[in-house]
Each structure stands twice: as structure tokens, then as C-alpha cells.
PDB file of N, CA and C in Angstrom:
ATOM      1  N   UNK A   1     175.713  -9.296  30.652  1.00  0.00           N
ATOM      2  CA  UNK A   1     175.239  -8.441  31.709  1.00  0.00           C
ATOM      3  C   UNK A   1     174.675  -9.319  32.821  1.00  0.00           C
ATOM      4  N   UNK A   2     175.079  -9.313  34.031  1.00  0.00           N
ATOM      5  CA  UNK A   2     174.112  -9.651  35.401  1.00  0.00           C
ATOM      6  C   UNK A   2     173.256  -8.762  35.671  1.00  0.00           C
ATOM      7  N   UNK A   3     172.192  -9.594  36.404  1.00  0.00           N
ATOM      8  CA  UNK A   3     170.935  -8.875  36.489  1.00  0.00           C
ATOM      9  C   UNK A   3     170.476  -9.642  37.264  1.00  0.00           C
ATOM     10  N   UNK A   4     169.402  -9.076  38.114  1.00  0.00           N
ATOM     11  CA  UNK A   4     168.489  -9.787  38.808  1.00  0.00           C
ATOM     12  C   UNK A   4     167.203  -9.847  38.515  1.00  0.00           C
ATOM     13  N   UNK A   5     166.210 -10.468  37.945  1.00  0.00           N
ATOM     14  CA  UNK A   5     165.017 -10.491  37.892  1.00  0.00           C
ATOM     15  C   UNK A   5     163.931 -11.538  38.769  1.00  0.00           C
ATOM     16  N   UNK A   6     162.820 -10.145  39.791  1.00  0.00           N
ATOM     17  CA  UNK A   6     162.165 -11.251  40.171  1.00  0.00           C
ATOM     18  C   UNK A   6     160.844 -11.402  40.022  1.00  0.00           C
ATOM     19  N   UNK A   7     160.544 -11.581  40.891  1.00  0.00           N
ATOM     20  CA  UNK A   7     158.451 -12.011  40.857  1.00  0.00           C
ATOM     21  C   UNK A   7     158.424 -12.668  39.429  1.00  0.00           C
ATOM     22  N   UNK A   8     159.252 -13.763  39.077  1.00  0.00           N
ATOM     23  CA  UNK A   8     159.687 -15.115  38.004  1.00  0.00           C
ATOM     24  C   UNK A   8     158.617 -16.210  39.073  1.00  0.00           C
ATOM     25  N   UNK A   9     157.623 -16.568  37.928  1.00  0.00           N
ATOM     26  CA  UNK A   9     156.900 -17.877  38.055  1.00  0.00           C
ATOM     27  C   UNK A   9     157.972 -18.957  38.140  1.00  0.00           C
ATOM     28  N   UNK A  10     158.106 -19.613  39.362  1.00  0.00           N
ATOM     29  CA  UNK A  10     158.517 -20.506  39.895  1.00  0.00           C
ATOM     30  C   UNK A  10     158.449 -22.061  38.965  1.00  0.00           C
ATOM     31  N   UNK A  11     157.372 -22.404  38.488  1.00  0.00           N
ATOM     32  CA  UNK A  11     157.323 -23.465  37.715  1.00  0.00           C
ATOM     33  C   UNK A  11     157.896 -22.734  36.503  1.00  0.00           C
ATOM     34  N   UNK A  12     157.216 -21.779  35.732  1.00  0.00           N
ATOM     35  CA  UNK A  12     157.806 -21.453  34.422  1.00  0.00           C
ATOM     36  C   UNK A  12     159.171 -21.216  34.720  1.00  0.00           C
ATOM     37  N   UNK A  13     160.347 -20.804  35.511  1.00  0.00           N
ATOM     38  CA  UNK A  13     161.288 -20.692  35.299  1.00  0.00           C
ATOM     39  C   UNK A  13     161.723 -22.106  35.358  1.00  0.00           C
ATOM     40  N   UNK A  14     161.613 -22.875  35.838  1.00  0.00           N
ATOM     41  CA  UNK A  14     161.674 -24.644  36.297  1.00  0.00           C
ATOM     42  C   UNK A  14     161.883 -24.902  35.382  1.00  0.00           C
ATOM     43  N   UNK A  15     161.229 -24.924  34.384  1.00  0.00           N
ATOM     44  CA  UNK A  15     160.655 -25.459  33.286  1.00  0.00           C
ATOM     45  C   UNK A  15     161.699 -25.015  31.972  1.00  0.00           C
ATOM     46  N   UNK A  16     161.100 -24.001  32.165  1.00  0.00           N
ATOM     47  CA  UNK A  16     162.658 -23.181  31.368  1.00  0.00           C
ATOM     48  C   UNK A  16     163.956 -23.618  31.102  1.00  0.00           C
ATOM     49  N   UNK A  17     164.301 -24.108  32.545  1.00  0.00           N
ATOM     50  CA  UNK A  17     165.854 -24.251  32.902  1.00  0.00           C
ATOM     51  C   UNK A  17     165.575 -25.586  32.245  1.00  0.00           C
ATOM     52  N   UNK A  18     165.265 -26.634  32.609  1.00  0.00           N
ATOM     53  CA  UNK A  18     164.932 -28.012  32.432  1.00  0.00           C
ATOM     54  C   UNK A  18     165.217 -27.815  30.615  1.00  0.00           C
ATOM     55  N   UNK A  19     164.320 -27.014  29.947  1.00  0.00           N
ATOM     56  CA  UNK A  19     164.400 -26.942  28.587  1.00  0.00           C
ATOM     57  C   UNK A  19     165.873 -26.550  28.303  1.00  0.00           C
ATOM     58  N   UNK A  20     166.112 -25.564  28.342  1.00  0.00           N
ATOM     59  CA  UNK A  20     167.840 -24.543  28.074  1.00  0.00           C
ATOM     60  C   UNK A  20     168.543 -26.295  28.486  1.00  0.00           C
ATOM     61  N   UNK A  21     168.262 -26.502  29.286  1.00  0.00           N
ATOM     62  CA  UNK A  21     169.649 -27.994  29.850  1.00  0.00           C
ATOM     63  C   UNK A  21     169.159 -28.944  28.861  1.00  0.00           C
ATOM     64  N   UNK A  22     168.350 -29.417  28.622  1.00  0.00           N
ATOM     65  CA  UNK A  22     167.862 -30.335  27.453  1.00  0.00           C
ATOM     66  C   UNK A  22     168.798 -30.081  26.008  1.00  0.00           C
ATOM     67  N   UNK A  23     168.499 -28.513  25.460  1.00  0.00           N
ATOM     68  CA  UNK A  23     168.907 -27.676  24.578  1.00  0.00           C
ATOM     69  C   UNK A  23     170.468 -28.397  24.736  1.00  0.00           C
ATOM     70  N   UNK A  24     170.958 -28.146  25.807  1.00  0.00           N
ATOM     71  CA  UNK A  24     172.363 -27.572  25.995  1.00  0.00           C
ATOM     72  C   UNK A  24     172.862 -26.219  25.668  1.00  0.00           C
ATOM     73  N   UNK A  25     171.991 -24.973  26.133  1.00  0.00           N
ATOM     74  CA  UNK A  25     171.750 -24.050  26.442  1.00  0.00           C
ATOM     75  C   UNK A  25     171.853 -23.947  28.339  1.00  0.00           C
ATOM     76  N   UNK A  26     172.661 -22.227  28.385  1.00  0.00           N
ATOM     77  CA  UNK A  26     172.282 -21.896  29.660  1.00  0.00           C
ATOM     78  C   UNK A  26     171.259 -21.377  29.622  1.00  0.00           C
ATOM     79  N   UNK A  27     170.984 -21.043  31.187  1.00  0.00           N
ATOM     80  CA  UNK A  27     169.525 -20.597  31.066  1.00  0.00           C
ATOM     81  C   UNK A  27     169.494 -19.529  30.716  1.00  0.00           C
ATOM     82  N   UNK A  28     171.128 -18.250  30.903  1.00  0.00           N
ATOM     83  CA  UNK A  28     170.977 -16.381  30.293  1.00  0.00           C
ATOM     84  C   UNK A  28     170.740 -16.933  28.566  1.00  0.00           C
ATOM     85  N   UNK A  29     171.250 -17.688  27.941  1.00  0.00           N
ATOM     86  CA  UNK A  29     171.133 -18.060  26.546  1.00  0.00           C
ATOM     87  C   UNK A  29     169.708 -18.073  25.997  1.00  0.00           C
ATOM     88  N   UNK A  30     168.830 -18.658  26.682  1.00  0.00           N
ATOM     89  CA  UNK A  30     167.331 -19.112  26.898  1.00  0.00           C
ATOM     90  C   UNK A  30     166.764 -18.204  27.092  1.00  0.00           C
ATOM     91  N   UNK A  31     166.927 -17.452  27.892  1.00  0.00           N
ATOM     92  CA  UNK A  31     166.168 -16.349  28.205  1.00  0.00           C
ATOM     93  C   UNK A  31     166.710 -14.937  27.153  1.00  0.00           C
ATOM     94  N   UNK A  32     167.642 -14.950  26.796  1.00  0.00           N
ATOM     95  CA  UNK A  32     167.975 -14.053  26.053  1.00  0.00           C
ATOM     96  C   UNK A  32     167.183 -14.508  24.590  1.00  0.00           C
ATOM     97  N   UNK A  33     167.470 -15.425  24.295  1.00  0.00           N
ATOM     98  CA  UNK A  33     166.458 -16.005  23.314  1.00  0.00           C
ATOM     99  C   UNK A  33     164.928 -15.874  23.253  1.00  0.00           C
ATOM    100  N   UNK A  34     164.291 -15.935  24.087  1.00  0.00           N
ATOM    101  CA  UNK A  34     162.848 -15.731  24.652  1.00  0.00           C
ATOM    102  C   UNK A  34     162.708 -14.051  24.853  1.00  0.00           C
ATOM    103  N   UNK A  35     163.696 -13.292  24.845  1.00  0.00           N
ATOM    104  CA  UNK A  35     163.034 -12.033  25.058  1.00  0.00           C
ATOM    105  C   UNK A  35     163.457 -11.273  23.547  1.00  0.00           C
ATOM    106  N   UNK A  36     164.169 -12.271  22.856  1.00  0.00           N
ATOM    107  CA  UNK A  36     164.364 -11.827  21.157  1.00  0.00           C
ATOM    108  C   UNK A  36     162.955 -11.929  20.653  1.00  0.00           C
ATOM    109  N   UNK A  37     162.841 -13.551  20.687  1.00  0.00           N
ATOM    110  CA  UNK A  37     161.596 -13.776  19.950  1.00  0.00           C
ATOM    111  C   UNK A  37     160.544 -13.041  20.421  1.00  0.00           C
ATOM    112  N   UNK A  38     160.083 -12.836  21.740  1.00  0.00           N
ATOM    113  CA  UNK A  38     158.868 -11.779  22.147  1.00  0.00           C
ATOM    114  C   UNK A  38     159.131 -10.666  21.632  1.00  0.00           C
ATOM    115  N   UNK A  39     160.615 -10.199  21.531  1.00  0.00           N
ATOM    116  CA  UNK A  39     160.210  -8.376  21.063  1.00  0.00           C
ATOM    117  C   UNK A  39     160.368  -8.686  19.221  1.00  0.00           C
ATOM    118  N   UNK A  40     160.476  -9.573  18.666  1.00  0.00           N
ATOM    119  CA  UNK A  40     160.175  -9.629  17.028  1.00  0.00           C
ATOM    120  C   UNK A  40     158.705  -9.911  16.863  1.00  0.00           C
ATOM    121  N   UNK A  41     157.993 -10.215  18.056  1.00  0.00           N
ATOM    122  CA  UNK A  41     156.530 -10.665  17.869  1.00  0.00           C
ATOM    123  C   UNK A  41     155.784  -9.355  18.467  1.00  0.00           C
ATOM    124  N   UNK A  42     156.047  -8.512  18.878  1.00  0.00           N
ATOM    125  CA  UNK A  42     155.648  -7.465  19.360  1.00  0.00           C
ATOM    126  C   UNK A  42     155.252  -6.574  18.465  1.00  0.00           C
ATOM    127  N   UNK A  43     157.073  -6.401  17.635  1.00  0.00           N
ATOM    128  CA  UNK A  43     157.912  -5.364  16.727  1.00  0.00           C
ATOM    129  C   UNK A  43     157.889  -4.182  17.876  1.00  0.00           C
ATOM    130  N   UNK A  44     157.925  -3.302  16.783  1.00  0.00           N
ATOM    131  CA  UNK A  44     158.539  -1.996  17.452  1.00  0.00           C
ATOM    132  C   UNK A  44     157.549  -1.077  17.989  1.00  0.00           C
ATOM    133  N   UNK A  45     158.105  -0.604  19.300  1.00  0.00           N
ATOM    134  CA  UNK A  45     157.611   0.579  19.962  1.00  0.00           C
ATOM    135  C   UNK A  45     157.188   1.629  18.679  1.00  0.00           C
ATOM    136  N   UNK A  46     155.661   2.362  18.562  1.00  0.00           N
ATOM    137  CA  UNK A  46     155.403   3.367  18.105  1.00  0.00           C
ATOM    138  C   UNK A  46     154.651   4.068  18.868  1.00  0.00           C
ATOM    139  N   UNK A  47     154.986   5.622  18.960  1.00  0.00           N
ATOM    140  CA  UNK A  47     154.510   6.727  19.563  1.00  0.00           C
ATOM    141  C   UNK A  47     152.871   6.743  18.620  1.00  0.00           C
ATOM    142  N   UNK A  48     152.081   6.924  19.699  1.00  0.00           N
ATOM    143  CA  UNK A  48     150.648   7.409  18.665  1.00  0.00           C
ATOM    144  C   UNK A  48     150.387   9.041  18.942  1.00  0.00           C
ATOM    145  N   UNK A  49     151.129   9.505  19.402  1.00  0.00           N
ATOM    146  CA  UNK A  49     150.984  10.943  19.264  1.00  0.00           C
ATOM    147  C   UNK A  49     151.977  11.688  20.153  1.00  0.00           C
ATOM    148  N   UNK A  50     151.821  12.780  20.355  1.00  0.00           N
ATOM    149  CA  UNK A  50     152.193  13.747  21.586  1.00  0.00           C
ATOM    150  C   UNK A  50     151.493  13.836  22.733  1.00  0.00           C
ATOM    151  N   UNK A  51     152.279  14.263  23.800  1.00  0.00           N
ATOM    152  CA  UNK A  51     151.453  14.661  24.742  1.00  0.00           C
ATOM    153  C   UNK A  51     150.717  16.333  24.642  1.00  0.00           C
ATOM    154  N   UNK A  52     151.118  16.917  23.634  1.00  0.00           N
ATOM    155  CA  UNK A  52     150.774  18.208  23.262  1.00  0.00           C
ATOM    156  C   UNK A  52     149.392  18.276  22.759  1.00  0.00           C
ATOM    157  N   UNK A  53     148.896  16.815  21.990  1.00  0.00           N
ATOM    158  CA  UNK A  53     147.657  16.100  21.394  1.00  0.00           C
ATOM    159  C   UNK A  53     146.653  15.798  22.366  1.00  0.00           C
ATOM    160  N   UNK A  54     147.014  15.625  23.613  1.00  0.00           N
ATOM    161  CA  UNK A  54     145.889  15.435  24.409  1.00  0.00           C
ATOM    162  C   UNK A  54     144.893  16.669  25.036  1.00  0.00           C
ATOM    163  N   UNK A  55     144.109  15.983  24.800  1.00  0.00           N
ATOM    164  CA  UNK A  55     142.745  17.086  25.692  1.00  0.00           C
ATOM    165  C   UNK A  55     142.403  16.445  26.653  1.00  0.00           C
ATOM    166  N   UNK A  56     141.561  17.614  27.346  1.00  0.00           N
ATOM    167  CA  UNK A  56     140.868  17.123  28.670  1.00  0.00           C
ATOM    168  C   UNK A  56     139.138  16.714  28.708  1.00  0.00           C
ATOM    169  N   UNK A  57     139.323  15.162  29.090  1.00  0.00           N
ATOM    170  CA  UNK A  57     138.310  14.597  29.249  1.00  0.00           C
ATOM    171  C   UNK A  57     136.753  14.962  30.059  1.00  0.00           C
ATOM    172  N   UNK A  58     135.567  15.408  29.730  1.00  0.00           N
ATOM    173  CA  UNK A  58     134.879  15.845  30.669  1.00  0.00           C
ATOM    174  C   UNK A  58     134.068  14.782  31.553  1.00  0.00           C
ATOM    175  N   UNK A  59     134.050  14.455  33.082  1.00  0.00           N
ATOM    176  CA  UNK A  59     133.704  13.698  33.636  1.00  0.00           C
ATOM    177  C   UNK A  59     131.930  13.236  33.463  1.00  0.00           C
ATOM    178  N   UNK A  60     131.548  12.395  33.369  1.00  0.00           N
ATOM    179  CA  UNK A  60     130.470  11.606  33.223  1.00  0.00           C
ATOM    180  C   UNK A  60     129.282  12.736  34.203  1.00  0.00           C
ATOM    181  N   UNK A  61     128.137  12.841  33.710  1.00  0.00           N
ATOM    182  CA  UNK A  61     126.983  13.673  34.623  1.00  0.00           C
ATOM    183  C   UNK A  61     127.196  12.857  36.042  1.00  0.00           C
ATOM    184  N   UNK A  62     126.728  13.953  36.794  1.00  0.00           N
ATOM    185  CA  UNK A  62     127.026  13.489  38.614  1.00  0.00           C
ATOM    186  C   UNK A  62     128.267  13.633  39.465  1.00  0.00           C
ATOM    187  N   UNK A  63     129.405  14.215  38.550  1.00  0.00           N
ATOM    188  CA  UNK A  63     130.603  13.842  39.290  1.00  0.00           C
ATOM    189  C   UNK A  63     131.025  15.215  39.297  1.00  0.00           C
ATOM    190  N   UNK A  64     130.366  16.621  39.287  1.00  0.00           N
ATOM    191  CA  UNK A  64     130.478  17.555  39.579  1.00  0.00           C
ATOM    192  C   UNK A  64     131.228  18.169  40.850  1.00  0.00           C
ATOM    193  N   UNK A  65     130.996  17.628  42.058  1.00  0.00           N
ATOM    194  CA  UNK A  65     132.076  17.558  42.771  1.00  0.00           C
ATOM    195  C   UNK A  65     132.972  16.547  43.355  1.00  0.00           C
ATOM    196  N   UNK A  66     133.370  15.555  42.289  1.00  0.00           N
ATOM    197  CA  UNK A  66     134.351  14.485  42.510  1.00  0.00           C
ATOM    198  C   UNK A  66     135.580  15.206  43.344  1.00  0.00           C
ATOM    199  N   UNK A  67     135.914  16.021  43.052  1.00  0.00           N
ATOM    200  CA  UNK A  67     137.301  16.711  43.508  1.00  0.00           C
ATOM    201  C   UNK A  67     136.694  17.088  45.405  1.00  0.00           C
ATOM    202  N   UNK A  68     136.063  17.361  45.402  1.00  0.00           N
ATOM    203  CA  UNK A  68     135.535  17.764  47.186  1.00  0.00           C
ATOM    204  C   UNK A  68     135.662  16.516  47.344  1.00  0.00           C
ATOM    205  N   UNK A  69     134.641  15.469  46.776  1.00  0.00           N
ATOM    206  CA  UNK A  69     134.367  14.502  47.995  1.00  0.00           C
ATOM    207  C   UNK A  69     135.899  13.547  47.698  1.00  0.00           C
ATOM    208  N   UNK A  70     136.295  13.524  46.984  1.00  0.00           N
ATOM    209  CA  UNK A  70     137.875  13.086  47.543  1.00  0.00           C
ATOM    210  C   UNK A  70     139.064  13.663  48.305  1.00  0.00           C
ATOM    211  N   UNK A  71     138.460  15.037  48.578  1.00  0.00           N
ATOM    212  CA  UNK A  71     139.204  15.522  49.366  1.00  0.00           C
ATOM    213  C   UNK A  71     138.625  15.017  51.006  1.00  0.00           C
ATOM    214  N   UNK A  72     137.650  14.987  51.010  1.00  0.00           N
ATOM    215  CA  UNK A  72     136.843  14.839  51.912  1.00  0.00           C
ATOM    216  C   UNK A  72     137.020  13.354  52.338  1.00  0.00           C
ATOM    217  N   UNK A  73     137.227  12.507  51.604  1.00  0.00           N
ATOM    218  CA  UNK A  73     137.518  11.322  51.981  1.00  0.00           C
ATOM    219  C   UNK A  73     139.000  11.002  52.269  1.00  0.00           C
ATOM    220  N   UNK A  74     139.723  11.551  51.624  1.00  0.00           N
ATOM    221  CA  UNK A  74     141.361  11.545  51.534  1.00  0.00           C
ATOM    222  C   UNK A  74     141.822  12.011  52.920  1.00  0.00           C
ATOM    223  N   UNK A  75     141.594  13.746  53.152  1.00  0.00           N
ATOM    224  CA  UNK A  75     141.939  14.773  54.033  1.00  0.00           C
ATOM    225  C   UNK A  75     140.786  14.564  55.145  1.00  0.00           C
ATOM    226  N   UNK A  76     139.643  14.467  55.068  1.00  0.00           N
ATOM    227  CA  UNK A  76     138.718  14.579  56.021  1.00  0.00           C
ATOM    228  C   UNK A  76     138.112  16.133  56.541  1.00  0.00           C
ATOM    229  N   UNK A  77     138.517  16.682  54.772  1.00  0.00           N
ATOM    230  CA  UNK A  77     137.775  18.144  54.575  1.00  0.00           C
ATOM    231  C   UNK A  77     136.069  18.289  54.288  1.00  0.00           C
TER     232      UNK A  77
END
């Protein structure tokens, strides 16, 4: 697959490449390699619930009219 990936640290990709060419590896080889080993060190995506599970949080004392004064600051109501 081609792809473009950016906002890539400039030295770490440097560095990278330098390694993969050392290897005698390309650099998609290298990097395909590096995003194996990160997602076996991760493991697997698990759901911790539903969104059906959530409730609504009650805001901290004082913030009784948070909703005005951001309107008020937002809109200039």
C-alpha cells in the first residue's frame, strides 16, 4: 500500500532509514515492522463498555450557570 504519512520527526525518521539501510531493509519494511511490534505491545483494542452505560456527570459547585456565561462569551449574549 502507498501512503503518505506526516508530522514524522525528522531525526527519528533519519535515523530509521539509516537503521532499515544498515538492516538491508527498506524503510516500508521497517516501518511495517515497527508498527507490528507496537501493536503486539499494546495487544488488542477492548471496548470498556457502551455508550448506553454512560451517565451524566454533575458539574463541580459554582458552575451553575456555565452554559450562560459561555454563551455570553462565545455569542456575546
Amino acid at each position: 500500500m502507498d501512503t503518505t504519512i506526516r508530522n514524522l520527526d525528522e531525526a527519528a525518521y533519519r535515523a530509521l532509514k539509516a537503521r532499515a539501510a544498515l538492516s538491508g531493509k527498506t524503510i516500508g519494511e521497517t516501518v511495517n515492522e515497527a508498527i507490528r511490534v507496537y501493536l503486539a505491545t499494546v495487544g488488542p483494542f477492548q471496548r470498556t463498555g457502551s455508550l448506553r452505560e454512560l451517565r451524566p456527570q454533575r458539574y463541580p459547585k459554582g458552575n451553575e450557570r456555565l452554559s450562560q456565561e459561555v454563551d455570553a462569551v462565545a455569542y456575546g449574549v
